[in-house]
PDB file of N, CA and C in Angstrom:
ATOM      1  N   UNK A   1    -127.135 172.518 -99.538  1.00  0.00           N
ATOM      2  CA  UNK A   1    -127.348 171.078 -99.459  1.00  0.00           C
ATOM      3  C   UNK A   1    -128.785 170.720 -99.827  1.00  0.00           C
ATOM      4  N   UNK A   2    -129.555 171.752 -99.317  1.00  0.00           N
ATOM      5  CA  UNK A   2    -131.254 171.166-100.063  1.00  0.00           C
ATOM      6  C   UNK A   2    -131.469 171.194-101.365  1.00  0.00           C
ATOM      7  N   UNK A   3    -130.726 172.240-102.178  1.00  0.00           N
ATOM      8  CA  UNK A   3    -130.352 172.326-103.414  1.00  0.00           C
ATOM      9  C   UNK A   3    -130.096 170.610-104.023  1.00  0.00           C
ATOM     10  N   UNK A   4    -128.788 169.888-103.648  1.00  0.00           N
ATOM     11  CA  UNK A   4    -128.657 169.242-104.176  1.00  0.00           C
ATOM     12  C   UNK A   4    -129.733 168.187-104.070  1.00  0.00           C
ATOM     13  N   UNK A   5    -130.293 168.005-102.914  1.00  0.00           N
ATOM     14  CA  UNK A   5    -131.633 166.945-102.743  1.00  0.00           C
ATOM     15  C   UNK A   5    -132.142 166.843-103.741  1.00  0.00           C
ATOM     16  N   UNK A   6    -132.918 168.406-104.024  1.00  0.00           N
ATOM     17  CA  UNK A   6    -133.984 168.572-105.295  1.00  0.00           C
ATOM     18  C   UNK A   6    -132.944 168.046-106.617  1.00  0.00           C
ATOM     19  N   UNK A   7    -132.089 168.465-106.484  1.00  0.00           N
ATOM     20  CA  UNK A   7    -131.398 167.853-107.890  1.00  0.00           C
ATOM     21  C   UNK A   7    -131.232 166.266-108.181  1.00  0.00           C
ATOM     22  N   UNK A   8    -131.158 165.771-106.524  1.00  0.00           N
ATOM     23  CA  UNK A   8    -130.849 164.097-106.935  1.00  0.00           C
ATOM     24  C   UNK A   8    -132.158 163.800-107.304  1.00  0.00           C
ATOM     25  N   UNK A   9    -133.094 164.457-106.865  1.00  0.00           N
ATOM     26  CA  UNK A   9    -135.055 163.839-106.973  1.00  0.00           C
ATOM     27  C   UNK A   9    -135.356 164.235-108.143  1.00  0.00           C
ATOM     28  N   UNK A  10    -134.751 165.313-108.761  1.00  0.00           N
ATOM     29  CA  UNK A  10    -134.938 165.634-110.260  1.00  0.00           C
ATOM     30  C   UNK A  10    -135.091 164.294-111.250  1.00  0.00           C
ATOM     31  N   UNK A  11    -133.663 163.977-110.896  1.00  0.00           N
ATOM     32  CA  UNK A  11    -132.668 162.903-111.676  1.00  0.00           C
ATOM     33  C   UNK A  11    -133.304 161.684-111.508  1.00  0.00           C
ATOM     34  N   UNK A  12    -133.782 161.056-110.344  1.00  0.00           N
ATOM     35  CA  UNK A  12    -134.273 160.269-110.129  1.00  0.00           C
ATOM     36  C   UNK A  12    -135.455 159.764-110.496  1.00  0.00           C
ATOM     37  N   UNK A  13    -136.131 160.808-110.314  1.00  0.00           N
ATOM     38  CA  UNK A  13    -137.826 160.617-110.545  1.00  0.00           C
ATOM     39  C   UNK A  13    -138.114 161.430-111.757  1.00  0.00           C
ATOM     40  N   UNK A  14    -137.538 162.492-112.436  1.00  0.00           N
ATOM     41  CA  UNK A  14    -137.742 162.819-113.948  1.00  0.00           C
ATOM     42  C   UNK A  14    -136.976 162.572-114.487  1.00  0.00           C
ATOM     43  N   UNK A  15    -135.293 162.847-114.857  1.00  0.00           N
ATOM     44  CA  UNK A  15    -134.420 162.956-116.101  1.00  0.00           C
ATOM     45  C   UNK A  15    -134.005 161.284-116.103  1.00  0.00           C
ATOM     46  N   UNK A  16    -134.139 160.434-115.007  1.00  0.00           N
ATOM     47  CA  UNK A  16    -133.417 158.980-115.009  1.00  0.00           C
ATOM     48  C   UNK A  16    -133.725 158.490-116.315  1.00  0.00           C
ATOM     49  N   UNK A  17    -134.482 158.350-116.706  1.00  0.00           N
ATOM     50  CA  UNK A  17    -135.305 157.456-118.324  1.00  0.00           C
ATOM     51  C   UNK A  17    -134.677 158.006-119.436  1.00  0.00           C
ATOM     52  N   UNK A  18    -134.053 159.546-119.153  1.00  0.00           N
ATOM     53  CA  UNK A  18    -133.665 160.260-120.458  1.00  0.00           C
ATOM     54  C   UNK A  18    -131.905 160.263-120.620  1.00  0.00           C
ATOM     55  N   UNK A  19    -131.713 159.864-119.418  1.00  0.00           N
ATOM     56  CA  UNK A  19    -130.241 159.970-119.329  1.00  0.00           C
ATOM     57  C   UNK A  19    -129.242 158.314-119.494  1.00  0.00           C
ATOM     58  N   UNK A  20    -128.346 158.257-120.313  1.00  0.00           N
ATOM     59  CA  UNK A  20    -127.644 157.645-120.605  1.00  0.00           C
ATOM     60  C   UNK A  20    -127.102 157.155-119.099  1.00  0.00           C
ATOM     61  N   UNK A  21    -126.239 156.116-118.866  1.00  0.00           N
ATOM     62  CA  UNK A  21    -125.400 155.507-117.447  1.00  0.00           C
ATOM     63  C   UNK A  21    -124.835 156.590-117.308  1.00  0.00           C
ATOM     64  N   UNK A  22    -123.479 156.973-118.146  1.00  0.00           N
ATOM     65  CA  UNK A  22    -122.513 157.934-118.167  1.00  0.00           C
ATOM     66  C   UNK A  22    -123.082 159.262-117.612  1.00  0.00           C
ATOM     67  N   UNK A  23    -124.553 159.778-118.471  1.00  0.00           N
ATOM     68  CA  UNK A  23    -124.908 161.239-117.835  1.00  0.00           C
ATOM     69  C   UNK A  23    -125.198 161.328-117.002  1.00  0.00           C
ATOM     70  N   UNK A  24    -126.049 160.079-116.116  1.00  0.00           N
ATOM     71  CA  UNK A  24    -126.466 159.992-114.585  1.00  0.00           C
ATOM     72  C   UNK A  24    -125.476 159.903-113.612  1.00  0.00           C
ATOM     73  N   UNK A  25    -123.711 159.289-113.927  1.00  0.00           N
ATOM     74  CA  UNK A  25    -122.900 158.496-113.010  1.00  0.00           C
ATOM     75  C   UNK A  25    -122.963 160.447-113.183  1.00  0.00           C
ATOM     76  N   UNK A  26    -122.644 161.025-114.299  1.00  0.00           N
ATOM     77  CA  UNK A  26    -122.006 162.708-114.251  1.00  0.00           C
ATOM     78  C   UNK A  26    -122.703 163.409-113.195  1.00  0.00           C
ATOM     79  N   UNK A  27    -124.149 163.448-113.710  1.00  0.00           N
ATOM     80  CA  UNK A  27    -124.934 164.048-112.869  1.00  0.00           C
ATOM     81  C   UNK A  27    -124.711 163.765-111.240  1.00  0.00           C
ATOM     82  N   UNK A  28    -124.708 162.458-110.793  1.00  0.00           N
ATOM     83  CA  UNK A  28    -124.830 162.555-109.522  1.00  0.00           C
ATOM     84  C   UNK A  28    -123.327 162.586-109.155  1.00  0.00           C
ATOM     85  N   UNK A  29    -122.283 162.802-109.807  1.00  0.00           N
ATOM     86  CA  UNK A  29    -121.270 163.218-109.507  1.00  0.00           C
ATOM     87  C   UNK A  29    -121.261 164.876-108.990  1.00  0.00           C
ATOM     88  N   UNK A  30    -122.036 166.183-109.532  1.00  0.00           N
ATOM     89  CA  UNK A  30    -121.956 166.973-109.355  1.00  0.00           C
ATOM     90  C   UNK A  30    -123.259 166.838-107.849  1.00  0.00           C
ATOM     91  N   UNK A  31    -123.936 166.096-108.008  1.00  0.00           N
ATOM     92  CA  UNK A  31    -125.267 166.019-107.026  1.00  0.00           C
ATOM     93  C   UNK A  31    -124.414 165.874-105.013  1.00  0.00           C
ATOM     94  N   UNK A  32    -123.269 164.473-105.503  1.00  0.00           N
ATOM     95  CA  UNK A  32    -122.507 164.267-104.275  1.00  0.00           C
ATOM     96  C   UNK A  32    -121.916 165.561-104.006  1.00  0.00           C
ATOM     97  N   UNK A  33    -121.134 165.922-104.831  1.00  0.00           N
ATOM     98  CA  UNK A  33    -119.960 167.059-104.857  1.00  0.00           C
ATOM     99  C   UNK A  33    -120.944 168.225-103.732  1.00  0.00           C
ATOM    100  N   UNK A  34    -121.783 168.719-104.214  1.00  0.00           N
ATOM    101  CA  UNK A  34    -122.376 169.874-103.967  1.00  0.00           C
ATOM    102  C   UNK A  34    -122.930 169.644-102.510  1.00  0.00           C
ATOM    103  N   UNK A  35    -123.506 168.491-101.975  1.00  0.00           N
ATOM    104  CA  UNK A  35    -124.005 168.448-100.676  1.00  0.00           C
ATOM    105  C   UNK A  35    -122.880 168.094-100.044  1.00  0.00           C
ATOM    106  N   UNK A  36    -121.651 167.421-100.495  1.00  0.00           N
ATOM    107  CA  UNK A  36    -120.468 167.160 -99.658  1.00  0.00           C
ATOM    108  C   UNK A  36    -119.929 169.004 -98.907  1.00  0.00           C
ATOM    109  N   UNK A  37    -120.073 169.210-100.595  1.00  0.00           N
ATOM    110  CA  UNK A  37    -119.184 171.088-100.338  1.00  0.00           C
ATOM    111  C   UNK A  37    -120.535 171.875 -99.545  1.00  0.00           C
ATOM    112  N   UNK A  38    -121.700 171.666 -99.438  1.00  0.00           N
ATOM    113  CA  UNK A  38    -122.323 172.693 -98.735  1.00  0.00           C
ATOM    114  C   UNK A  38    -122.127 172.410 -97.557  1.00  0.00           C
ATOM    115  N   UNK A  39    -122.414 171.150 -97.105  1.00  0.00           N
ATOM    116  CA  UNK A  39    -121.472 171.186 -95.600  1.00  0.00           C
ATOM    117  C   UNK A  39    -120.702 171.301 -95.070  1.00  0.00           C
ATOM    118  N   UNK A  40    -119.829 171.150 -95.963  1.00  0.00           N
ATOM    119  CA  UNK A  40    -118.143 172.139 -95.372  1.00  0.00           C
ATOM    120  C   UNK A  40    -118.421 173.396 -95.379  1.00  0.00           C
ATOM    121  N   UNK A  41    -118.861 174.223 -96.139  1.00  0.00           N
ATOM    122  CA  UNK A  41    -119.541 175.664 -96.361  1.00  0.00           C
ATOM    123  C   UNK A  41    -120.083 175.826 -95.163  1.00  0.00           C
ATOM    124  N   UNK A  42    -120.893 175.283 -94.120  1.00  0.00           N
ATOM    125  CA  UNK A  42    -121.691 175.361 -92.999  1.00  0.00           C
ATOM    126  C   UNK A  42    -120.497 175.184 -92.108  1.00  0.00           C
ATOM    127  N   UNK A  43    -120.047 173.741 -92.269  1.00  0.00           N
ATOM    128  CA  UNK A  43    -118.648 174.080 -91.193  1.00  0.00           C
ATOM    129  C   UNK A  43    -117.745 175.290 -91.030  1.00  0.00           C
ATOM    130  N   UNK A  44    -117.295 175.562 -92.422  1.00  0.00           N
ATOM    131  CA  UNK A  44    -116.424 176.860 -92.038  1.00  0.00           C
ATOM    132  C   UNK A  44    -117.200 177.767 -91.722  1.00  0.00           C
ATOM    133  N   UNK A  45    -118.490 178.147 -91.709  1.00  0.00           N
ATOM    134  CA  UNK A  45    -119.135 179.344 -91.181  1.00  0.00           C
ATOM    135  C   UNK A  45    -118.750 178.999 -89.287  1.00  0.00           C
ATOM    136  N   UNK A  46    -118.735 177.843 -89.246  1.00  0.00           N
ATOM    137  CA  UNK A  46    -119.010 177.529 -87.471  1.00  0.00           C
ATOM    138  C   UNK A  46    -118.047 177.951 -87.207  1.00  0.00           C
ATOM    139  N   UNK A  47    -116.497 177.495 -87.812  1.00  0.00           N
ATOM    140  CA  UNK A  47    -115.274 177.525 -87.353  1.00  0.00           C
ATOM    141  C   UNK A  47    -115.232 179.421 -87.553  1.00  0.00           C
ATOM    142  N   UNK A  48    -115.462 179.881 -88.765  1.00  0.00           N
ATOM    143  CA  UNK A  48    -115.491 181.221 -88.479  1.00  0.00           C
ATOM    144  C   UNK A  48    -116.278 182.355 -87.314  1.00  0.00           C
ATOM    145  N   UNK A  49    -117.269 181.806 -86.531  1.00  0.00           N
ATOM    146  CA  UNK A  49    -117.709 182.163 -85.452  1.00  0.00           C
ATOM    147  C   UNK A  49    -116.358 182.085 -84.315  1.00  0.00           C
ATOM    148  N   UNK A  50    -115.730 180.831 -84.629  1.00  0.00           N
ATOM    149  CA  UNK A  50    -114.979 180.566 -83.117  1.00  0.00           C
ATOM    150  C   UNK A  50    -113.792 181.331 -83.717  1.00  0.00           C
ATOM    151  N   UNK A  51    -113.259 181.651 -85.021  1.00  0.00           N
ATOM    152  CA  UNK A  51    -112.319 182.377 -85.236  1.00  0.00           C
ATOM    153  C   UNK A  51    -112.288 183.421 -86.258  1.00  0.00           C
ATOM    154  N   UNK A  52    -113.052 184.505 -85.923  1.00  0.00           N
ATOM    155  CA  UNK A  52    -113.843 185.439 -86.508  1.00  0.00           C
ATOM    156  C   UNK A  52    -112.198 186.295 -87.486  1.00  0.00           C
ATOM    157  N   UNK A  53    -111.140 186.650 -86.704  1.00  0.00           N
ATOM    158  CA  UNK A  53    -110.221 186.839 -87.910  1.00  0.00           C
ATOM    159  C   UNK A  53    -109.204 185.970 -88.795  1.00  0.00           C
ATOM    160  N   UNK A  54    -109.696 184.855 -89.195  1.00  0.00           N
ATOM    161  CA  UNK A  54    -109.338 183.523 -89.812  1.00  0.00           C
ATOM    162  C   UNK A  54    -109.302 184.320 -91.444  1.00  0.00           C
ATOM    163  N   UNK A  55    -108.702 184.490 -91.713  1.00  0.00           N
ATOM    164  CA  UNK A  55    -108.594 185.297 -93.383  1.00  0.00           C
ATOM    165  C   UNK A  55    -108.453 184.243 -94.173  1.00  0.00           C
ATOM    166  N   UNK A  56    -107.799 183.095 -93.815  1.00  0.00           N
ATOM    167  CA  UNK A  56    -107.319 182.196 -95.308  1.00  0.00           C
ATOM    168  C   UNK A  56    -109.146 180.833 -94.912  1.00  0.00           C
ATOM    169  N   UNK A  57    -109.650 181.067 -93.643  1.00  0.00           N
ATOM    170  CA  UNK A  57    -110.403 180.606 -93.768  1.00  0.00           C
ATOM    171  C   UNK A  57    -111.682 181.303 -94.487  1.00  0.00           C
ATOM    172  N   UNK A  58    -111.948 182.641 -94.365  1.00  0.00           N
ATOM    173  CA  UNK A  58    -112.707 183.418 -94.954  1.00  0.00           C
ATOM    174  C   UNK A  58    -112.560 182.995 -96.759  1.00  0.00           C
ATOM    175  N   UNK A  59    -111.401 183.249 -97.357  1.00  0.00           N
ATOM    176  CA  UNK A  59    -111.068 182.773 -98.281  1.00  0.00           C
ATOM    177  C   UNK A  59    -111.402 181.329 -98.554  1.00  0.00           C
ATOM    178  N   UNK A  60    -110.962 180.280 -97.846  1.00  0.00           N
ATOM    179  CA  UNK A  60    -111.300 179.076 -98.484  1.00  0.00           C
ATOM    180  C   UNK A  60    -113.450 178.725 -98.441  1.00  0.00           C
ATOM    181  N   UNK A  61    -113.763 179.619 -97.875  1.00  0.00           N
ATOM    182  CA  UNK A  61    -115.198 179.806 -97.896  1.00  0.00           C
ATOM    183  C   UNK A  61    -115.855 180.088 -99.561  1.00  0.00           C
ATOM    184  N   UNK A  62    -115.096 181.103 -99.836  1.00  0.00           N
ATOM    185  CA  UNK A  62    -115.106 182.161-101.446  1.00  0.00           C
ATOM    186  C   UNK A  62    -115.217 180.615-102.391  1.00  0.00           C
ATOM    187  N   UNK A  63    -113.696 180.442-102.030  1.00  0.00           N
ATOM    188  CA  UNK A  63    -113.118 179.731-103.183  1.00  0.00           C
ATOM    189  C   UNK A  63    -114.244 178.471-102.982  1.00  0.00           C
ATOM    190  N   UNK A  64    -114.581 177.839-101.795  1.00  0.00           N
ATOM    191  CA  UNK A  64    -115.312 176.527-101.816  1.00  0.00           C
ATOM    192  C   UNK A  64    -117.033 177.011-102.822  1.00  0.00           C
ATOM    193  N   UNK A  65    -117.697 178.649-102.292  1.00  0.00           N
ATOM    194  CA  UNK A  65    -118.570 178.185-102.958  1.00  0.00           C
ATOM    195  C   UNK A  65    -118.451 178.513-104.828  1.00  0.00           C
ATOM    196  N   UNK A  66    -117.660 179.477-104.862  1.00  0.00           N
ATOM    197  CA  UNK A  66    -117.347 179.522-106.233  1.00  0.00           C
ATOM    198  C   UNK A  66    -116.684 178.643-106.936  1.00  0.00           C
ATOM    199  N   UNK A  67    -116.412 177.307-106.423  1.00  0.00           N
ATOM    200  CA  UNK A  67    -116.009 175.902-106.754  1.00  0.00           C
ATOM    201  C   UNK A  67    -117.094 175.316-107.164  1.00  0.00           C
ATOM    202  N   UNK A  68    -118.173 175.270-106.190  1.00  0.00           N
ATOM    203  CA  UNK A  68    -119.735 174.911-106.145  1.00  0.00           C
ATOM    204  C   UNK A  68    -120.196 175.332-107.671  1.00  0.00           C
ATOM    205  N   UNK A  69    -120.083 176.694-107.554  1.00  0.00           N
ATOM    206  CA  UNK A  69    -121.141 177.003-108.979  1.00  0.00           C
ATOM    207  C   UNK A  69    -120.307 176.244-110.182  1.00  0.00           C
ATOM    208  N   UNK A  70    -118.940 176.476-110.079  1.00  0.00           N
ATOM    209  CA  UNK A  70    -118.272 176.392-111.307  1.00  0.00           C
ATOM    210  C   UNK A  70    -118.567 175.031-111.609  1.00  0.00           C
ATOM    211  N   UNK A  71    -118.092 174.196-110.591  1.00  0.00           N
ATOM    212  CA  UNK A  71    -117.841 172.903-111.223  1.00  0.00           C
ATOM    213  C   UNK A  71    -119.210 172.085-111.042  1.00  0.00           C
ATOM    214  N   UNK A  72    -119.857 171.955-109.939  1.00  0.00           N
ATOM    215  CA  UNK A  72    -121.564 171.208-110.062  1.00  0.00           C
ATOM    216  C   UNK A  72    -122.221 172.423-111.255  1.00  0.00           C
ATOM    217  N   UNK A  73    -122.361 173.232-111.200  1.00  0.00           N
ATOM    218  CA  UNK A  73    -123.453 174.139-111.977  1.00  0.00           C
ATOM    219  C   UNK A  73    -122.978 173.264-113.470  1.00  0.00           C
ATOM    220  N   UNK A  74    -121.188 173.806-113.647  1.00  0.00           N
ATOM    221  CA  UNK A  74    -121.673 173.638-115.123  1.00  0.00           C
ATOM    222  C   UNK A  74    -121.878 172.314-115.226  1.00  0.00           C
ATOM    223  N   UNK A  75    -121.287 171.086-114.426  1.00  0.00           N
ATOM    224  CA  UNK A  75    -122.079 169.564-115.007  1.00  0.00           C
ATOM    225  C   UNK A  75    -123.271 169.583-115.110  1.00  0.00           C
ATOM    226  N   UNK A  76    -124.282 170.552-114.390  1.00  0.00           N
ATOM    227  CA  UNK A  76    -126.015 170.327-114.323  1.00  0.00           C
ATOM    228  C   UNK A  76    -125.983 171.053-115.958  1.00  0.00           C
ATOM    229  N   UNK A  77    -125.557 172.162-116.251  1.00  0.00           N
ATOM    230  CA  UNK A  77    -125.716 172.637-116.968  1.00  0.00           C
ATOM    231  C   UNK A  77    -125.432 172.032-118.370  1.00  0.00           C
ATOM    232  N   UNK A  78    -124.373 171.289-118.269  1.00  0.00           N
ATOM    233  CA  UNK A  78    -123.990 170.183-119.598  1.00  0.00           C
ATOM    234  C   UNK A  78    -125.455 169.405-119.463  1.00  0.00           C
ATOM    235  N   UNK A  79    -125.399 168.688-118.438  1.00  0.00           N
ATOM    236  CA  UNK A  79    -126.089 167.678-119.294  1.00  0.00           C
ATOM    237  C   UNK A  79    -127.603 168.197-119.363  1.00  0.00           C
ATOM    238  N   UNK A  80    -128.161 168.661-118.799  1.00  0.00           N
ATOM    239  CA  UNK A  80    -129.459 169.285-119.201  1.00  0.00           C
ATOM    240  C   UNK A  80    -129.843 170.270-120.168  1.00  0.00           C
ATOM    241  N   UNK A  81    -128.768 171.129-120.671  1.00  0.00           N
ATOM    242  CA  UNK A  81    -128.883 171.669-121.736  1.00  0.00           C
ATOM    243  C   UNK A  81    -127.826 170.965-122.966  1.00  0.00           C
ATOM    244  N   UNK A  82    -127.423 169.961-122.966  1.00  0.00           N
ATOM    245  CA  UNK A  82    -126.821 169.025-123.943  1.00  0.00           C
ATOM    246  C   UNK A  82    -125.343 169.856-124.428  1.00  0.00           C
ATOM    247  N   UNK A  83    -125.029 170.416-123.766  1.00  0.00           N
ATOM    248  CA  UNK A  83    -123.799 171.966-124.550  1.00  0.00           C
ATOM    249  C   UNK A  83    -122.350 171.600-124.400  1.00  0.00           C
ATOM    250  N   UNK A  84    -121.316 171.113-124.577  1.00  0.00           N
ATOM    251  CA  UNK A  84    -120.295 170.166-124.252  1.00  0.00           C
ATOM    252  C   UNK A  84    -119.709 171.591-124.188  1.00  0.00           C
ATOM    253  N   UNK A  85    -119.964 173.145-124.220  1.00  0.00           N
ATOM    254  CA  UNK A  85    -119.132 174.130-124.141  1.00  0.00           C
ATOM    255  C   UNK A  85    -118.961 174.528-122.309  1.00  0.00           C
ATOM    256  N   UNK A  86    -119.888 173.935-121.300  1.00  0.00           N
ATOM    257  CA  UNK A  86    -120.368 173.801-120.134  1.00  0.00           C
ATOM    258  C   UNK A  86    -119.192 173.357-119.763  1.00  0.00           C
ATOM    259  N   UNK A  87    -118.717 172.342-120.141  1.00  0.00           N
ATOM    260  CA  UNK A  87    -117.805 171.144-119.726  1.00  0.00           C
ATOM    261  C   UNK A  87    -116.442 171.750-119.705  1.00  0.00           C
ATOM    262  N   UNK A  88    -116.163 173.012-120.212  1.00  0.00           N
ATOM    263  CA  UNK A  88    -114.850 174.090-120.257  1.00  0.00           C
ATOM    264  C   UNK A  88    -114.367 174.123-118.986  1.00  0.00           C
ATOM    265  N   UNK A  89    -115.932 174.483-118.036  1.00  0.00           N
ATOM    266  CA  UNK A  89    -115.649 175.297-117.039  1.00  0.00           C
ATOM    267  C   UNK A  89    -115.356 174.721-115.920  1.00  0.00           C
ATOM    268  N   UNK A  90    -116.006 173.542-116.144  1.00  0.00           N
ATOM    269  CA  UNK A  90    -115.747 172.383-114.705  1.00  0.00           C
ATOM    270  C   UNK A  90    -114.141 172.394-113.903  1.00  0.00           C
ATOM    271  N   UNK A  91    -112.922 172.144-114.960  1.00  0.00           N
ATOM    272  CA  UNK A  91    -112.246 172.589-114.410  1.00  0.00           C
ATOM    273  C   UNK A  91    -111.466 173.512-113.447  1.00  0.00           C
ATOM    274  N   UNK A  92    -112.454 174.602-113.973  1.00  0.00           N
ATOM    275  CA  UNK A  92    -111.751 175.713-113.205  1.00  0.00           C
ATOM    276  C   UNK A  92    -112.483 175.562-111.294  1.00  0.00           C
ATOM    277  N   UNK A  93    -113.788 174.993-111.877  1.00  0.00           N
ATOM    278  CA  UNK A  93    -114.120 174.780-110.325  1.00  0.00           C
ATOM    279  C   UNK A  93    -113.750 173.679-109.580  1.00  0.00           C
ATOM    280  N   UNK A  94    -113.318 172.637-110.053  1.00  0.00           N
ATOM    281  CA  UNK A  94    -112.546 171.917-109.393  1.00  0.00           C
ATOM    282  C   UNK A  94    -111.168 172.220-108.670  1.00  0.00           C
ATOM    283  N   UNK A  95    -110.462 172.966-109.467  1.00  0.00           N
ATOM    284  CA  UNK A  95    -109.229 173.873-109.128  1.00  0.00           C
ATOM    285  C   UNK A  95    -109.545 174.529-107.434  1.00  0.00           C
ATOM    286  N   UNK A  96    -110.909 175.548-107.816  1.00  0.00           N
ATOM    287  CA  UNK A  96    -111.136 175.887-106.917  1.00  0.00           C
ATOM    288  C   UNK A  96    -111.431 175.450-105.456  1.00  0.00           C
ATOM    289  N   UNK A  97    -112.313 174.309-105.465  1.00  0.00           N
ATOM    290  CA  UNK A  97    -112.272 173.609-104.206  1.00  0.00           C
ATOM    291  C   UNK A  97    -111.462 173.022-103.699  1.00  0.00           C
ATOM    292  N   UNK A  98    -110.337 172.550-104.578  1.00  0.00           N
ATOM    293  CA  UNK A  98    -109.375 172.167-104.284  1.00  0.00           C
ATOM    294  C   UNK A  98    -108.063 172.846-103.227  1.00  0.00           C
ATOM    295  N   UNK A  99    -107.598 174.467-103.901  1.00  0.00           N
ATOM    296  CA  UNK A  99    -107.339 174.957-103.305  1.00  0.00           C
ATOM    297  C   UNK A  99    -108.291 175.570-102.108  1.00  0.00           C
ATOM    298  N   UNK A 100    -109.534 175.489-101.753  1.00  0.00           N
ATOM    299  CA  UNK A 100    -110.376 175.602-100.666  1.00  0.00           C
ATOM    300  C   UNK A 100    -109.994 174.931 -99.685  1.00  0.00           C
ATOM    301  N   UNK A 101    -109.733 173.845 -99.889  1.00  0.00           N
ATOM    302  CA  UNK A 101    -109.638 172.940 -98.917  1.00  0.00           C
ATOM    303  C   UNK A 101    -108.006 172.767 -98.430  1.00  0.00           C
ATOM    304  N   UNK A 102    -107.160 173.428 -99.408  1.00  0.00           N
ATOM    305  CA  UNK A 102    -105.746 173.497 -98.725  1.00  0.00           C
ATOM    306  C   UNK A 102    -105.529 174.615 -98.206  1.00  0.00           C
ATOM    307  N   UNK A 103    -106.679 175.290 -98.126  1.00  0.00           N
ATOM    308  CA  UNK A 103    -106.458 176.646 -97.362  1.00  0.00           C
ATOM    309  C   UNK A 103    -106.727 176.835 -95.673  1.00  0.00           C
ATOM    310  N   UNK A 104    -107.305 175.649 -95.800  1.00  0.00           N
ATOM    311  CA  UNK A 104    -108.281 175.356 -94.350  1.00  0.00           C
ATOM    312  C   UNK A 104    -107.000 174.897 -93.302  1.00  0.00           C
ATOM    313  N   UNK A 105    -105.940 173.863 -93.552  1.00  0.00           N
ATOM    314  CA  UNK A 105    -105.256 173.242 -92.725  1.00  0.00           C
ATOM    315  C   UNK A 105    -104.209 174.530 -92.388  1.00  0.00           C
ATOM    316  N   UNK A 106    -103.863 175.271 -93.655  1.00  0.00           N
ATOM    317  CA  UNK A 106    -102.719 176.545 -93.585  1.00  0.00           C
ATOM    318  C   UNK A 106    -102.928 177.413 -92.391  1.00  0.00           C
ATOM    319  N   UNK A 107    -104.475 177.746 -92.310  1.00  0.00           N
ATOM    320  CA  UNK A 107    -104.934 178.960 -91.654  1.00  0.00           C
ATOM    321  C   UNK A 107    -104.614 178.497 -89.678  1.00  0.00           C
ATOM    322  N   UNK A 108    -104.727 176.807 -90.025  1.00  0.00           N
ATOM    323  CA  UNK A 108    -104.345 176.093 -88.347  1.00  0.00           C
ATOM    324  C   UNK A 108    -102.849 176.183 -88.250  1.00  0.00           C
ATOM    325  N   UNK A 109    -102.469 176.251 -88.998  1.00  0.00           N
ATOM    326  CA  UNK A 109    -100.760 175.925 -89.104  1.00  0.00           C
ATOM    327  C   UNK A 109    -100.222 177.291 -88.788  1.00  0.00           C
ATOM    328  N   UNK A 110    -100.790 178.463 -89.500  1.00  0.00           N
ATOM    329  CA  UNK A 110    -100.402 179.365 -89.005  1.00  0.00           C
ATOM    330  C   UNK A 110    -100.450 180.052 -87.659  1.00  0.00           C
ATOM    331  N   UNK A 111    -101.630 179.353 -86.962  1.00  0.00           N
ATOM    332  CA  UNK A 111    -101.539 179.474 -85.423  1.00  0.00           C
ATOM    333  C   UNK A 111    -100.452 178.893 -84.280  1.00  0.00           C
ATOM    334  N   UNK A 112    -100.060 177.572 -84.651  1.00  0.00           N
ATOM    335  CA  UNK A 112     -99.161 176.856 -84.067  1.00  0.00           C
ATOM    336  C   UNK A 112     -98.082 177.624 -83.906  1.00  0.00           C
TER     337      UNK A 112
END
C-alpha cells in the first residue's frame, strides 16, 4: 500500500502535465487497484493467523498478489514506458484477483 502512495505522488506531482485524461484515469486505476489489493493482502495475512490451515485462503493470498504485479505493474508499465505490448498482460492479472477473491468466501463455506 505505500507503494501505491509513491505512485499516486509520482502521477500527481511529476507525470500529471505529461499524461493525457485517459493515461491518468489508467494510471490511477492501477494506483486504486493496488492499495485496495494490498489491504486485503494484510487482511488475509490476519485471517491466516486465526486460521493457520486455511489452504484456499493461503492460495487466494498467491493469486491476490500475483494479480497485483500482473495487472497494476503492467498498467504502470504501459504507460510509462509507452509499450501497448504491457497491456497483453493486464488481463491475466485481473483474472487473477478475481479468482482471489472467490477463493476467500469458499474456504468459509467449507467450514460450515
Amino acid at each position: 500500500s505505500g507503494l501505491s502512495v509513491v505512485m499516486g505522488a509520482v502521477v500527481a506531482h511529476v507525470l500529471r502535465s505529461r499524461m493525457s485524461a485517459d493515461q491518468l484515469r489508467i494510471f490511477m486505476t492501477a494506483v486504486d487497484y493496488q492499495m485496495a489489493h494490498g489491504l486485503a493482502l494484510v487482511l488475509l495475512g490476519l485471517l491466516l493467523v486465526q486460521y493457520p490451515g486455511a489452504r484456499l485462503l493461503r492460495w487466494s493470498g498467491g493469486l491476490m498478489f500475483a494479480g497485483l504485479l500482473l495487472f497494476c505493474g503492467s498498467l504502470y508499465l504501459l504507460l510509462l514506458f509507452d509499450q501497448r505490448g504491457f497491456g497483453l498482460i493486464t488481463p491475466f492479472g485481473g483474472v487473477a484477483l478475481i479468482a482471489a477473491w472467490c477463493l476467500v468466501p469458499f474456504e468459509f463455506l467449507r467450514r460450515v
